[in-house]
PDB file of N, CA and C in Angstrom:
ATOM      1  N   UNK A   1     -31.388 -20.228 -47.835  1.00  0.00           N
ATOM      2  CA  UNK A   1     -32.562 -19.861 -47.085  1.00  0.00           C
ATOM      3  C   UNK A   1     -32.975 -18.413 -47.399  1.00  0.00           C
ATOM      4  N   UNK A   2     -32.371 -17.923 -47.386  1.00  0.00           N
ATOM      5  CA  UNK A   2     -32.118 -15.978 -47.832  1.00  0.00           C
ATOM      6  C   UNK A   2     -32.946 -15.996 -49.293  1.00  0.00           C
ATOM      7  N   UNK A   3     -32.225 -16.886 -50.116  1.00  0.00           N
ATOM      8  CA  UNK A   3     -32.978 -16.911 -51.466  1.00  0.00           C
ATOM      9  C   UNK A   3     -34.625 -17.000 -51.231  1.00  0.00           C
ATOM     10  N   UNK A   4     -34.813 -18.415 -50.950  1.00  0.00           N
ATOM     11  CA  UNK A   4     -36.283 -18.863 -50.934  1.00  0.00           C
ATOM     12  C   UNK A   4     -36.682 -17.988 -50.081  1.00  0.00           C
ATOM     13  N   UNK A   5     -36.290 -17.245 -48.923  1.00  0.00           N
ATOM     14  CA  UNK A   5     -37.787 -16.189 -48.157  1.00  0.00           C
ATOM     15  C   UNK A   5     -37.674 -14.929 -49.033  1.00  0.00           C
ATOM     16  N   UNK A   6     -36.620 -14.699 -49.799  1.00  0.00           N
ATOM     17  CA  UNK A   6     -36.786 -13.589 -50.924  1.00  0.00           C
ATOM     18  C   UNK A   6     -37.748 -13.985 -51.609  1.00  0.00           C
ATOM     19  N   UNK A   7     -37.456 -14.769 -52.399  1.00  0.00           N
ATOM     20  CA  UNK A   7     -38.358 -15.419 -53.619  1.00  0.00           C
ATOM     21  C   UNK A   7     -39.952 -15.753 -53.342  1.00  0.00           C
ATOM     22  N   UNK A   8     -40.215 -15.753 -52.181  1.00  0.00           N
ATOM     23  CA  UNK A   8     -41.351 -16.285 -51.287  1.00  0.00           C
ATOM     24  C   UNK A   8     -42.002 -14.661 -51.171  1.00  0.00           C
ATOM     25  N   UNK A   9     -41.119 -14.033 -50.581  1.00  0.00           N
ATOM     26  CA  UNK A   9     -41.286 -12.456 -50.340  1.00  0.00           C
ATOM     27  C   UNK A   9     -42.233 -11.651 -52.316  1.00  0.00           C
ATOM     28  N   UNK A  10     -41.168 -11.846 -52.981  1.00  0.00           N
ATOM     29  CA  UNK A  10     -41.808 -11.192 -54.304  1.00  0.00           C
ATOM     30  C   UNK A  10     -42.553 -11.745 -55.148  1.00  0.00           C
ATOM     31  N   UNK A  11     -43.244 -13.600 -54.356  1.00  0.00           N
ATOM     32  CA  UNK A  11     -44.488 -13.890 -55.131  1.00  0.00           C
ATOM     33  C   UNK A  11     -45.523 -13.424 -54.630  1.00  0.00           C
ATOM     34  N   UNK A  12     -45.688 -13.197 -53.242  1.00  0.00           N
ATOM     35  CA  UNK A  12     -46.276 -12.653 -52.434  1.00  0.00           C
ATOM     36  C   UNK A  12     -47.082 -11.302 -52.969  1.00  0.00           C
ATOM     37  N   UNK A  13     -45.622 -10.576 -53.071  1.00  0.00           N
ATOM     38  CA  UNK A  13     -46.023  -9.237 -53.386  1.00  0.00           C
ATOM     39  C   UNK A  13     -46.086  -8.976 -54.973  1.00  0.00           C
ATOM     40  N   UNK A  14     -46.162  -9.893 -55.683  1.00  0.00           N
ATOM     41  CA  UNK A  14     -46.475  -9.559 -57.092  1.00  0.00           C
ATOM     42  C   UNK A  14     -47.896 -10.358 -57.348  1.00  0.00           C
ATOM     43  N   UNK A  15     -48.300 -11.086 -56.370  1.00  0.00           N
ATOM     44  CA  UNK A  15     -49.788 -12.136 -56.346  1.00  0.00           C
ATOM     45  C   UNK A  15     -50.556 -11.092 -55.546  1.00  0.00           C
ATOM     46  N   UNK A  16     -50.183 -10.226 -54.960  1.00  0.00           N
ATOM     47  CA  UNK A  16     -51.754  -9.335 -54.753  1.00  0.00           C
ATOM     48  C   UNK A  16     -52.316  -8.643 -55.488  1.00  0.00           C
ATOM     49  N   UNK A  17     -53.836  -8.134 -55.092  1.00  0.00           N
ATOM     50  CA  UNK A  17     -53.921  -7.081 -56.476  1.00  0.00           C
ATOM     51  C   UNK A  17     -53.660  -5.926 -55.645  1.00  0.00           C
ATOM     52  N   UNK A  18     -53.319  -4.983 -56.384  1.00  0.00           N
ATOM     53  CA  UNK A  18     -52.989  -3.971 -56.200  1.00  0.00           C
ATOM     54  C   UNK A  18     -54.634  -2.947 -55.647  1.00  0.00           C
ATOM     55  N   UNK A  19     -54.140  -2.393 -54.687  1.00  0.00           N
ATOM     56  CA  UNK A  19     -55.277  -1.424 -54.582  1.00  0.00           C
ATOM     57  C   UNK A  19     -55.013   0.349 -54.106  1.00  0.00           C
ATOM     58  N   UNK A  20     -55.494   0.666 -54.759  1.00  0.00           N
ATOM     59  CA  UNK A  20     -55.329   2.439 -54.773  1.00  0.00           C
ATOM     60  C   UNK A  20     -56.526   2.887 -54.228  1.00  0.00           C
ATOM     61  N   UNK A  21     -55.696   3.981 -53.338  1.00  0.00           N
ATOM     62  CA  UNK A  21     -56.701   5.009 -52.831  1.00  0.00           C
ATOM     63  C   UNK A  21     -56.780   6.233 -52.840  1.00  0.00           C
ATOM     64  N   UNK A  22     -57.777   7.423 -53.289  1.00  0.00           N
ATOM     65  CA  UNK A  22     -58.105   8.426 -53.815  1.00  0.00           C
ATOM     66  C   UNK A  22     -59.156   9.518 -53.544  1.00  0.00           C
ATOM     67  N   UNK A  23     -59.477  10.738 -53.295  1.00  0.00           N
ATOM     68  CA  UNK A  23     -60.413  10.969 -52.898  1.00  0.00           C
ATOM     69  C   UNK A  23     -60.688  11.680 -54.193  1.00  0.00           C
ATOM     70  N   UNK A  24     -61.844  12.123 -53.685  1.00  0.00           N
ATOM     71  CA  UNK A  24     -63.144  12.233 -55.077  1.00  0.00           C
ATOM     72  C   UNK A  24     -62.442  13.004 -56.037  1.00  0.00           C
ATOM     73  N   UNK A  25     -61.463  13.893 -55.228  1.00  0.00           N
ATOM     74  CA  UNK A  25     -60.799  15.519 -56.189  1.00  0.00           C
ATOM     75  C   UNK A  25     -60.697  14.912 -56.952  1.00  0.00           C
ATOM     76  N   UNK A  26     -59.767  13.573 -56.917  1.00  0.00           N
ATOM     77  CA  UNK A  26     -58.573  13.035 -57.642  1.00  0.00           C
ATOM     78  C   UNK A  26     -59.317  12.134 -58.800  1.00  0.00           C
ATOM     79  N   UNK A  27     -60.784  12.589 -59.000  1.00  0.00           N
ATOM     80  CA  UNK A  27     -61.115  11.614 -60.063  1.00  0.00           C
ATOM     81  C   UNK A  27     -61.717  12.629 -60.834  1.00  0.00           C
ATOM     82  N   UNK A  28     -62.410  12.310 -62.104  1.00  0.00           N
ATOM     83  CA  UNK A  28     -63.071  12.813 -62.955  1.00  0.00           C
ATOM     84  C   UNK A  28     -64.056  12.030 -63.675  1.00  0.00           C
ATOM     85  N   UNK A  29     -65.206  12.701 -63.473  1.00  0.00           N
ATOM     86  CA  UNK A  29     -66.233  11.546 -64.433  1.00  0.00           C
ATOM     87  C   UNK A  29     -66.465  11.657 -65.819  1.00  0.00           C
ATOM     88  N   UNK A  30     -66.181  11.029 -66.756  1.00  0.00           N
ATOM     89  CA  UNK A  30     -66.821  11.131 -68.312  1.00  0.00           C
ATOM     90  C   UNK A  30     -67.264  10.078 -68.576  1.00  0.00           C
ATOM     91  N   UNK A  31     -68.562  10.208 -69.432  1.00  0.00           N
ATOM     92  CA  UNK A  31     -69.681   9.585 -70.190  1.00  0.00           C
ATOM     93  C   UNK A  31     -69.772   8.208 -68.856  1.00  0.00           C
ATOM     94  N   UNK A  32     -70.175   8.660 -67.423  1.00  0.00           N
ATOM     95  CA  UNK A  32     -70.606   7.994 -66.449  1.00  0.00           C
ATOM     96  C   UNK A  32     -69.765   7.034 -65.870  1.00  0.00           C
ATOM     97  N   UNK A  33     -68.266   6.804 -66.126  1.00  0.00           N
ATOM     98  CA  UNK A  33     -67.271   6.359 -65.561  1.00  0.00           C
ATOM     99  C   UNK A  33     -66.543   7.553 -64.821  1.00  0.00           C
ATOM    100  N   UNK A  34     -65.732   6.733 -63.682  1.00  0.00           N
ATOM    101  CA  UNK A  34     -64.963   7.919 -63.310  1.00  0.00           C
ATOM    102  C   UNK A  34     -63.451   7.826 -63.446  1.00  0.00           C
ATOM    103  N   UNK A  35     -62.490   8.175 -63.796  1.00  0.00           N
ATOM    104  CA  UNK A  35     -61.241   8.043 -63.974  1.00  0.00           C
ATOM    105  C   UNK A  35     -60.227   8.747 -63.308  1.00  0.00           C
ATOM    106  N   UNK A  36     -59.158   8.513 -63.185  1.00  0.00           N
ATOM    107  CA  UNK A  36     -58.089   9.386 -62.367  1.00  0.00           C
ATOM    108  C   UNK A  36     -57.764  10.140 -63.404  1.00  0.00           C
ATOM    109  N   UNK A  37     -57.501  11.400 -62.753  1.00  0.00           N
ATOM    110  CA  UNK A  37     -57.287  12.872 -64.024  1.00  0.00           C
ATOM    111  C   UNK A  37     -55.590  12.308 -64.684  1.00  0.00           C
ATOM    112  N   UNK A  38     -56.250  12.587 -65.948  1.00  0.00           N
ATOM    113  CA  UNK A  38     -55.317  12.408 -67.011  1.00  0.00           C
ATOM    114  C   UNK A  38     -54.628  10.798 -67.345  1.00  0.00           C
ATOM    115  N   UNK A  39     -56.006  10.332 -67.133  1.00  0.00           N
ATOM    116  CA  UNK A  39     -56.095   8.455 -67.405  1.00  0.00           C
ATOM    117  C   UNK A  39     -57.172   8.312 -68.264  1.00  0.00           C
ATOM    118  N   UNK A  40     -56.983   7.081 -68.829  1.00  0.00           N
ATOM    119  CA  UNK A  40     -58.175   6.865 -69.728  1.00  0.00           C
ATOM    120  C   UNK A  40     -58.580   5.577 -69.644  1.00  0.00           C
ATOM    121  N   UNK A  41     -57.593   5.123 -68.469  1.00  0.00           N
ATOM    122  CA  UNK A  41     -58.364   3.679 -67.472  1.00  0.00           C
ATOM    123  C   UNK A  41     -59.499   4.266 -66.401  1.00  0.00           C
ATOM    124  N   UNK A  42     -60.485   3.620 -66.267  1.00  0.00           N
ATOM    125  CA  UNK A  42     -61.562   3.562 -65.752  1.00  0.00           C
ATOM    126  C   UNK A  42     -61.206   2.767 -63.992  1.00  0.00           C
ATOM    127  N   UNK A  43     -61.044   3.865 -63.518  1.00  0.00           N
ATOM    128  CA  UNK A  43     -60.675   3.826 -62.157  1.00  0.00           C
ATOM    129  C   UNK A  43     -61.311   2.658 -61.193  1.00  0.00           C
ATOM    130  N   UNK A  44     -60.103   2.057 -61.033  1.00  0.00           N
ATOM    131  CA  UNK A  44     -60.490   0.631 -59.892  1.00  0.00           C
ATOM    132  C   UNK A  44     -59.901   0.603 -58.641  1.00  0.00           C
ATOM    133  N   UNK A  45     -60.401   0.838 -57.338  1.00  0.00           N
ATOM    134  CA  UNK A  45     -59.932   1.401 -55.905  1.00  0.00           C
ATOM    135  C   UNK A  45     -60.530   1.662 -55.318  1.00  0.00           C
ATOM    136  N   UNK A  46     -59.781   2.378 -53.768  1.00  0.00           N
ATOM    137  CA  UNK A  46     -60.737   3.130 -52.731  1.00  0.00           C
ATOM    138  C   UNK A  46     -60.932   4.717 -52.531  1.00  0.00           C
ATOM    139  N   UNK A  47     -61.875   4.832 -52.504  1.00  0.00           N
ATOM    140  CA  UNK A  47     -61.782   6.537 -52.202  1.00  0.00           C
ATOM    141  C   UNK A  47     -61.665   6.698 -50.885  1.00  0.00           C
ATOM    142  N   UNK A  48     -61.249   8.010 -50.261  1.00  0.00           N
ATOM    143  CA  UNK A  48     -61.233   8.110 -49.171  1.00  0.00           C
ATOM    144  C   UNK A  48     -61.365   9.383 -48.532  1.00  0.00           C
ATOM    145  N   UNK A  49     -61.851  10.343 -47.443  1.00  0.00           N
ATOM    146  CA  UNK A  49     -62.523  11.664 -47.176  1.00  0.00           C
ATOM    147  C   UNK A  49     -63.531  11.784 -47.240  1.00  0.00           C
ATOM    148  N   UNK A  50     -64.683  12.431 -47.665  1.00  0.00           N
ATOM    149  CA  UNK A  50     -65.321  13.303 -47.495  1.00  0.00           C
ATOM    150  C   UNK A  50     -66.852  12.227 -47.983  1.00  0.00           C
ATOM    151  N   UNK A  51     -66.306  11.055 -49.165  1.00  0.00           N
ATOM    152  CA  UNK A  51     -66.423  10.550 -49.978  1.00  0.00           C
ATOM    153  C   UNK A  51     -66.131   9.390 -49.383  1.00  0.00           C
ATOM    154  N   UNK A  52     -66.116   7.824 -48.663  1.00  0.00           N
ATOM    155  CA  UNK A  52     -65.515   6.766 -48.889  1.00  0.00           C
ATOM    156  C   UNK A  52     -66.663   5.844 -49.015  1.00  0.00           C
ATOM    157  N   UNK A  53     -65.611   5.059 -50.013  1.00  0.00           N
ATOM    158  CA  UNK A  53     -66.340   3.832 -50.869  1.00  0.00           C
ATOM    159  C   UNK A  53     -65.205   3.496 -51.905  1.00  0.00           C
ATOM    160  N   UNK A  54     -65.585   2.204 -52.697  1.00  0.00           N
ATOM    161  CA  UNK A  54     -65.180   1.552 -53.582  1.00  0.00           C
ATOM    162  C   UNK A  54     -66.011   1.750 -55.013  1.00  0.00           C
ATOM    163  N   UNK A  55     -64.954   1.921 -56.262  1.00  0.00           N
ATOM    164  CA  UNK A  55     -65.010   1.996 -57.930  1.00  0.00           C
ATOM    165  C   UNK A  55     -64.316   0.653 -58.092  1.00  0.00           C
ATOM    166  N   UNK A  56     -64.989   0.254 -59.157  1.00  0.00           N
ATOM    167  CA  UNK A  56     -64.524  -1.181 -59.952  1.00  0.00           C
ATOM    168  C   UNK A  56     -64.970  -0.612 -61.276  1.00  0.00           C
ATOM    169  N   UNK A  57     -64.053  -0.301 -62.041  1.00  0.00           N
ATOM    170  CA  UNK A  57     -64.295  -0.371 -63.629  1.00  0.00           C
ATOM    171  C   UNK A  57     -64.601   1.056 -63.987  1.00  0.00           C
ATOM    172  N   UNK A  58     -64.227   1.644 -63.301  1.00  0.00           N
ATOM    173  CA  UNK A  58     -65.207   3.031 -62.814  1.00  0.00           C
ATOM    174  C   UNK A  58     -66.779   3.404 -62.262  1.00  0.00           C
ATOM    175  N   UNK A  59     -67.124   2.392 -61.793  1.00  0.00           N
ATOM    176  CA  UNK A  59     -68.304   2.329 -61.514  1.00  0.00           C
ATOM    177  C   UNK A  59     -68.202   2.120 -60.032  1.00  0.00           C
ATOM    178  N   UNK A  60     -68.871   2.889 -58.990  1.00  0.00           N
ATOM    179  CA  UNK A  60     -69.307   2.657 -57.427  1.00  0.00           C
ATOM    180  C   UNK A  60     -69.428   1.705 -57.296  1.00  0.00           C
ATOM    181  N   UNK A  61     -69.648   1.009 -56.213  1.00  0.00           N
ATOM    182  CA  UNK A  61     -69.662  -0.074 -55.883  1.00  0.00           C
ATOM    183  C   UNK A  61     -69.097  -0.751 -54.476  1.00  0.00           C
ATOM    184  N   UNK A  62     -70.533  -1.605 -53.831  1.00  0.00           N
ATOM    185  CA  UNK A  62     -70.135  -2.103 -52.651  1.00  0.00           C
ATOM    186  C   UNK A  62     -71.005  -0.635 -51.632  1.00  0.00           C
ATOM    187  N   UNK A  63     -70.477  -0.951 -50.286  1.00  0.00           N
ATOM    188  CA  UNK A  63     -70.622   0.041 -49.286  1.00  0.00           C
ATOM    189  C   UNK A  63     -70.012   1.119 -49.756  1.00  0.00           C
ATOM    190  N   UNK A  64     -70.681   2.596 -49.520  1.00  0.00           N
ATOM    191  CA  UNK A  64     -70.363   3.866 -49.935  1.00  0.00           C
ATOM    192  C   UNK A  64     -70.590   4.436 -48.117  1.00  0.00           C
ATOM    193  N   UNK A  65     -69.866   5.637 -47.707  1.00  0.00           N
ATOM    194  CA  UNK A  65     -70.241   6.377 -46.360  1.00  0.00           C
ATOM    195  C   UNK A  65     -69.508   7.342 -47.127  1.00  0.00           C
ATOM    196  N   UNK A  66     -70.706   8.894 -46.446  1.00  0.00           N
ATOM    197  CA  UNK A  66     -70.611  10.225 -47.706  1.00  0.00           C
ATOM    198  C   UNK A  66     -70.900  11.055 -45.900  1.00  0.00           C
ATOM    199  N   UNK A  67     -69.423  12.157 -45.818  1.00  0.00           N
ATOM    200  CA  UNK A  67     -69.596  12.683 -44.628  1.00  0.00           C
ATOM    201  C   UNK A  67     -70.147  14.592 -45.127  1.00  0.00           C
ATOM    202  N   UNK A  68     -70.863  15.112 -44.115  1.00  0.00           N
ATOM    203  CA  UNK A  68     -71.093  16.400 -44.221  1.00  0.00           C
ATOM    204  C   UNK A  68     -69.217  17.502 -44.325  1.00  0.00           C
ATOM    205  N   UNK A  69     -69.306  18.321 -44.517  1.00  0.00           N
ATOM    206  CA  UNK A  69     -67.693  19.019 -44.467  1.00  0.00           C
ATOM    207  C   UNK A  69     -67.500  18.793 -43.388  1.00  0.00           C
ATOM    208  N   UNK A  70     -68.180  19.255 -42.452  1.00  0.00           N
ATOM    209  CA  UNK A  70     -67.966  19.195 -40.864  1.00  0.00           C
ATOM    210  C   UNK A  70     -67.567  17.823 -40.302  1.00  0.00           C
ATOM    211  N   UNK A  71     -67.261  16.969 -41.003  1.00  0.00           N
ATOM    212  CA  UNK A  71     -66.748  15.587 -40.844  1.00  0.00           C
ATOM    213  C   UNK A  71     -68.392  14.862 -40.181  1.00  0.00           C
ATOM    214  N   UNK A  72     -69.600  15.134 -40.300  1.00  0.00           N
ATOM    215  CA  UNK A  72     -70.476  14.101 -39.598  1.00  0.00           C
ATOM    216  C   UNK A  72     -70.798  13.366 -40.720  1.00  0.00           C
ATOM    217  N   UNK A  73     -71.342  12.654 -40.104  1.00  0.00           N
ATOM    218  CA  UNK A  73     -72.068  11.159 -40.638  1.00  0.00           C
ATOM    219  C   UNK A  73     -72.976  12.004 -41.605  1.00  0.00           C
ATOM    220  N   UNK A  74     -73.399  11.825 -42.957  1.00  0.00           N
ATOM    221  CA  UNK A  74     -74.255  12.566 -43.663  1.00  0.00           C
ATOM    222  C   UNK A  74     -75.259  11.473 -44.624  1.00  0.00           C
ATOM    223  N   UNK A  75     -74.424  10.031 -45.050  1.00  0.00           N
ATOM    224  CA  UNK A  75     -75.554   9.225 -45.551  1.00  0.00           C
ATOM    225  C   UNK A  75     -74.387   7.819 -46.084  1.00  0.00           C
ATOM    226  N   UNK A  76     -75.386   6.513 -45.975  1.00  0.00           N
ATOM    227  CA  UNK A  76     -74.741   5.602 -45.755  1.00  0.00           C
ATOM    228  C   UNK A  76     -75.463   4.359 -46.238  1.00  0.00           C
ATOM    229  N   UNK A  77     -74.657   3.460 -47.407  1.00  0.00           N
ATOM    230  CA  UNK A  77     -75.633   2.818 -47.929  1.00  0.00           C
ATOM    231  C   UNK A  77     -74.222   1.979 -49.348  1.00  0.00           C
ATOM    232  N   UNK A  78     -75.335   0.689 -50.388  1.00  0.00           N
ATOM    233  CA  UNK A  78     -74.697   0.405 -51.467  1.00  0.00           C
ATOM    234  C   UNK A  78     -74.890   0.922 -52.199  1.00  0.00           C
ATOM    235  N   UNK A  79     -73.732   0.559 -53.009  1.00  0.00           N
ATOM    236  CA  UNK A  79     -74.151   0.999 -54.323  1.00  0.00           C
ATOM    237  C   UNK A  79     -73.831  -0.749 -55.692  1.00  0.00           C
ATOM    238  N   UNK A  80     -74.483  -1.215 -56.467  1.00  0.00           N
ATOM    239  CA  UNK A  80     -74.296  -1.928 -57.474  1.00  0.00           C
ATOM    240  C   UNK A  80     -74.547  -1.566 -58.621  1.00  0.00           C
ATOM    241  N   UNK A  81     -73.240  -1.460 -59.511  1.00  0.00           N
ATOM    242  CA  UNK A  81     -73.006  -1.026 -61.050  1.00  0.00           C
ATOM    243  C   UNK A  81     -73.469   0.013 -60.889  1.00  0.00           C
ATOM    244  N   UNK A  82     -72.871   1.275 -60.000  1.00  0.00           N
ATOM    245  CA  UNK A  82     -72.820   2.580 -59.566  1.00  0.00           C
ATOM    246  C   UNK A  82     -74.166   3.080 -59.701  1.00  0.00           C
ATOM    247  N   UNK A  83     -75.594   2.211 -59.082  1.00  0.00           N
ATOM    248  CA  UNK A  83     -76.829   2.238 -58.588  1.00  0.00           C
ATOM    249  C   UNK A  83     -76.950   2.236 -57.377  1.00  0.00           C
ATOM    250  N   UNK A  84     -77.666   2.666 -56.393  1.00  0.00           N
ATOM    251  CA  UNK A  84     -78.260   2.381 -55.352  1.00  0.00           C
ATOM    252  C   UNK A  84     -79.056   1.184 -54.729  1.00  0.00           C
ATOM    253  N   UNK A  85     -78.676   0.382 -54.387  1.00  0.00           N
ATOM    254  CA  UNK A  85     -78.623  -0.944 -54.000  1.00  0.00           C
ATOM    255  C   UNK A  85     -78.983  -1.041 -52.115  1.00  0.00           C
ATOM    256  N   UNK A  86     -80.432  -1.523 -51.971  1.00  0.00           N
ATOM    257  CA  UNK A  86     -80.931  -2.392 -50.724  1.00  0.00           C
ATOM    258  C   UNK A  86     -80.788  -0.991 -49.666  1.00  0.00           C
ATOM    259  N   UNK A  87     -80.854  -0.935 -47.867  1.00  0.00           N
ATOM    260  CA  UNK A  87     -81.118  -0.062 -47.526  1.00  0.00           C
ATOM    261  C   UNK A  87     -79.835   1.133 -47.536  1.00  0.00           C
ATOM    262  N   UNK A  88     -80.945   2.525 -47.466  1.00  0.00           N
ATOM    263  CA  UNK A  88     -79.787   3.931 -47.401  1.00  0.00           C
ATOM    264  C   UNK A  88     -80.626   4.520 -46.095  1.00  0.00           C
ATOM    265  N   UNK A  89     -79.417   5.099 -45.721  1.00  0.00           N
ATOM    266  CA  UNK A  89     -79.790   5.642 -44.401  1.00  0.00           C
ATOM    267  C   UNK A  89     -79.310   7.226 -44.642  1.00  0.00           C
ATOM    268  N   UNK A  90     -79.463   8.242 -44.464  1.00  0.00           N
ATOM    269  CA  UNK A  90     -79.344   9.764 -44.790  1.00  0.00           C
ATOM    270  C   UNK A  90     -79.598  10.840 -43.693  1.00  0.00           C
ATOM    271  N   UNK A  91     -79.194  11.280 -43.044  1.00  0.00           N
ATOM    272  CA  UNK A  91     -78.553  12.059 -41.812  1.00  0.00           C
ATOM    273  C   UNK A  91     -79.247  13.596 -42.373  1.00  0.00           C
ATOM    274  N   UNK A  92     -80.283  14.495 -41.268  1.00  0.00           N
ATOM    275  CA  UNK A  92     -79.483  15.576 -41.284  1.00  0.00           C
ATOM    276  C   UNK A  92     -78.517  15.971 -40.550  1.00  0.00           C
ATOM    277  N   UNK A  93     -78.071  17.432 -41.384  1.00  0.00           N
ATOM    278  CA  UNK A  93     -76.783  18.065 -40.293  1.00  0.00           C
ATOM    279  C   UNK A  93     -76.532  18.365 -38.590  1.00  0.00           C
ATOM    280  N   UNK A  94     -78.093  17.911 -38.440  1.00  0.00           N
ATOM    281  CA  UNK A  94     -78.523  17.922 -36.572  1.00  0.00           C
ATOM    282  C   UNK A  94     -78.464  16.307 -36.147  1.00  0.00           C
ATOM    283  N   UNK A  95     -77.859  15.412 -36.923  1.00  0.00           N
ATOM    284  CA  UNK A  95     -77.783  14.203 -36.946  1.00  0.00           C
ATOM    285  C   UNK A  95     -79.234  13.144 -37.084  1.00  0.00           C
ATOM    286  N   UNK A  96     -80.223  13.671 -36.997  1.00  0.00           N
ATOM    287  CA  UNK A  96     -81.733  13.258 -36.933  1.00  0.00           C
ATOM    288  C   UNK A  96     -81.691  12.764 -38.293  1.00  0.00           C
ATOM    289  N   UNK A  97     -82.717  11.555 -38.614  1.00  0.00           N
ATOM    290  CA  UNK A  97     -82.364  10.723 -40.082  1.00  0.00           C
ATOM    291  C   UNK A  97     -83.779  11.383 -40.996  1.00  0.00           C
ATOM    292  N   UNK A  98     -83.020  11.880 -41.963  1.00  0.00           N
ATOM    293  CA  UNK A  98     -84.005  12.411 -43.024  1.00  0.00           C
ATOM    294  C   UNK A  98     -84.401  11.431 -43.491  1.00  0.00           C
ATOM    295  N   UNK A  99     -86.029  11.445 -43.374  1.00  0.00           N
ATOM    296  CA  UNK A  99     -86.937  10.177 -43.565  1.00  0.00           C
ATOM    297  C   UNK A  99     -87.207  10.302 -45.266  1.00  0.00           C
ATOM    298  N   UNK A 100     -86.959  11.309 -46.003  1.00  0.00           N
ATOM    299  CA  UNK A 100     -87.503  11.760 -47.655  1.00  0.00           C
ATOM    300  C   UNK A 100     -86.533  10.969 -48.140  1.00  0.00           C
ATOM    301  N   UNK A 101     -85.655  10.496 -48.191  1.00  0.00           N
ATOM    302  CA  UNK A 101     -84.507   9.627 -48.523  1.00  0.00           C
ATOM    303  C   UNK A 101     -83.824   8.827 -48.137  1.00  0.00           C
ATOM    304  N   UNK A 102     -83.910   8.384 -46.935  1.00  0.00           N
ATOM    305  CA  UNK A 102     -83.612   7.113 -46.349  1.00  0.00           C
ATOM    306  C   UNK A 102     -84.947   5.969 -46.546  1.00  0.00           C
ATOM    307  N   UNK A 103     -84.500   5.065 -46.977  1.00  0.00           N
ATOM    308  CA  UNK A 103     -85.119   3.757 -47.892  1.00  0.00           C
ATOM    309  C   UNK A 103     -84.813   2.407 -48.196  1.00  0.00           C
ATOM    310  N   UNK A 104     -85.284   1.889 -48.755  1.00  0.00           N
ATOM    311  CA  UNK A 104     -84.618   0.522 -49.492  1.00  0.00           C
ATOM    312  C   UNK A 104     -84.736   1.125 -50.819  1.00  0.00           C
ATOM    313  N   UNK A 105     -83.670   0.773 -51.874  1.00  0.00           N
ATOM    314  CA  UNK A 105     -83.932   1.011 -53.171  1.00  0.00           C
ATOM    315  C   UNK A 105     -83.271   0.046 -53.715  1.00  0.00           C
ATOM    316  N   UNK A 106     -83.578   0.157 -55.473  1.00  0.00           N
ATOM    317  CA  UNK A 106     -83.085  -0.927 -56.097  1.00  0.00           C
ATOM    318  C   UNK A 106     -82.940  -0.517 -57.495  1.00  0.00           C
ATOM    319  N   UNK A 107     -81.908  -0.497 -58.410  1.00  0.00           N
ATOM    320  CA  UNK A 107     -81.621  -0.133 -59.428  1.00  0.00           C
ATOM    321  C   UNK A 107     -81.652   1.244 -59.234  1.00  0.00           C
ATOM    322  N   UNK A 108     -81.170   1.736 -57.927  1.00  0.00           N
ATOM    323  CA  UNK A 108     -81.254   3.543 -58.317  1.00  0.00           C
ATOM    324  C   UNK A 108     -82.374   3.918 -57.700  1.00  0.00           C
ATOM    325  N   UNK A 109     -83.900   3.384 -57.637  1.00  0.00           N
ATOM    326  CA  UNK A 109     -84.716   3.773 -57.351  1.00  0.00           C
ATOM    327  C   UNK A 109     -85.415   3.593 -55.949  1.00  0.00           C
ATOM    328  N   UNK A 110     -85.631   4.753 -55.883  1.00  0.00           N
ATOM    329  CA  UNK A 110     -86.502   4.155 -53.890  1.00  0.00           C
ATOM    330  C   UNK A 110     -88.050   3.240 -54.464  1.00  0.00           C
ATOM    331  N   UNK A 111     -87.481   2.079 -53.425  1.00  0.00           N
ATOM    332  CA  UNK A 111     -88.830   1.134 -53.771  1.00  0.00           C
ATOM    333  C   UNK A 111     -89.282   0.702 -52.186  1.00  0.00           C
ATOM    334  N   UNK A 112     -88.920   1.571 -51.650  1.00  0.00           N
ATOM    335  CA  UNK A 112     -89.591   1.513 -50.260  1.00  0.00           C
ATOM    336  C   UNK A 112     -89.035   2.711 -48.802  1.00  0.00           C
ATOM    337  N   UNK A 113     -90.050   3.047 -47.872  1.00  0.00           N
ATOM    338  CA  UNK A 113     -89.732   3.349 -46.816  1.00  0.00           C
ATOM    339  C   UNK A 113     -88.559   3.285 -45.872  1.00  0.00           C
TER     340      UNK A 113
END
């Protein structure tokens, strides 16, 4: 019995994927990927601080939330194939929503109010 909940135990834990988490310091961007310093794999994980969101391939991706230093809410939104993707919402530092950049966008670009 000991065997099989072992054996049960390290398919388990060799059948997940693995996921890492990192904050922005801990990466570096070249030629528009971002990588963990002193890698030349193209960083796949979570960031976390100041900065949180998800990289796949090195590229953003998914829900991004980006805080002011002061830990507030500062702007909040997707990102697809490290573009700006559907609505963003953007905070000033008095918490009131800066209307010049909060939008719907698509491929990066604001394509609406």
């Amino acid at each position: 019995m000991k065997v099989l909940l072992t054996l049960l135990t390290l398919f388990f834990a060799l059948s997940q994927k693995a996921v890492f988490s990192e904050t922005i310091g801990d990466l570096v961007k070249r030629n528009g990927l971002y990588y963990k310093k002193n890698s030349d794999i193209p960083f796949s994980g979570e960031v976390t601080g100041q900065y949180h969101g998800s990289y796949k391939n090195g590229k953003a991706e998914g829900p991004w939330v980006f805080y002011y230093p002061n830990g507030q809410l500062y702007s909040k939104g997707n990102y697809k194939d490290a573009l700006q993707d559907g609505p963003w919402i953007t905070y000033n530092i008095d918490g009131t929503i800066n209307t010049q950049d909060t939008g719907i966008y698509k491929n990066g670009k604001k394509i609406s109010d």
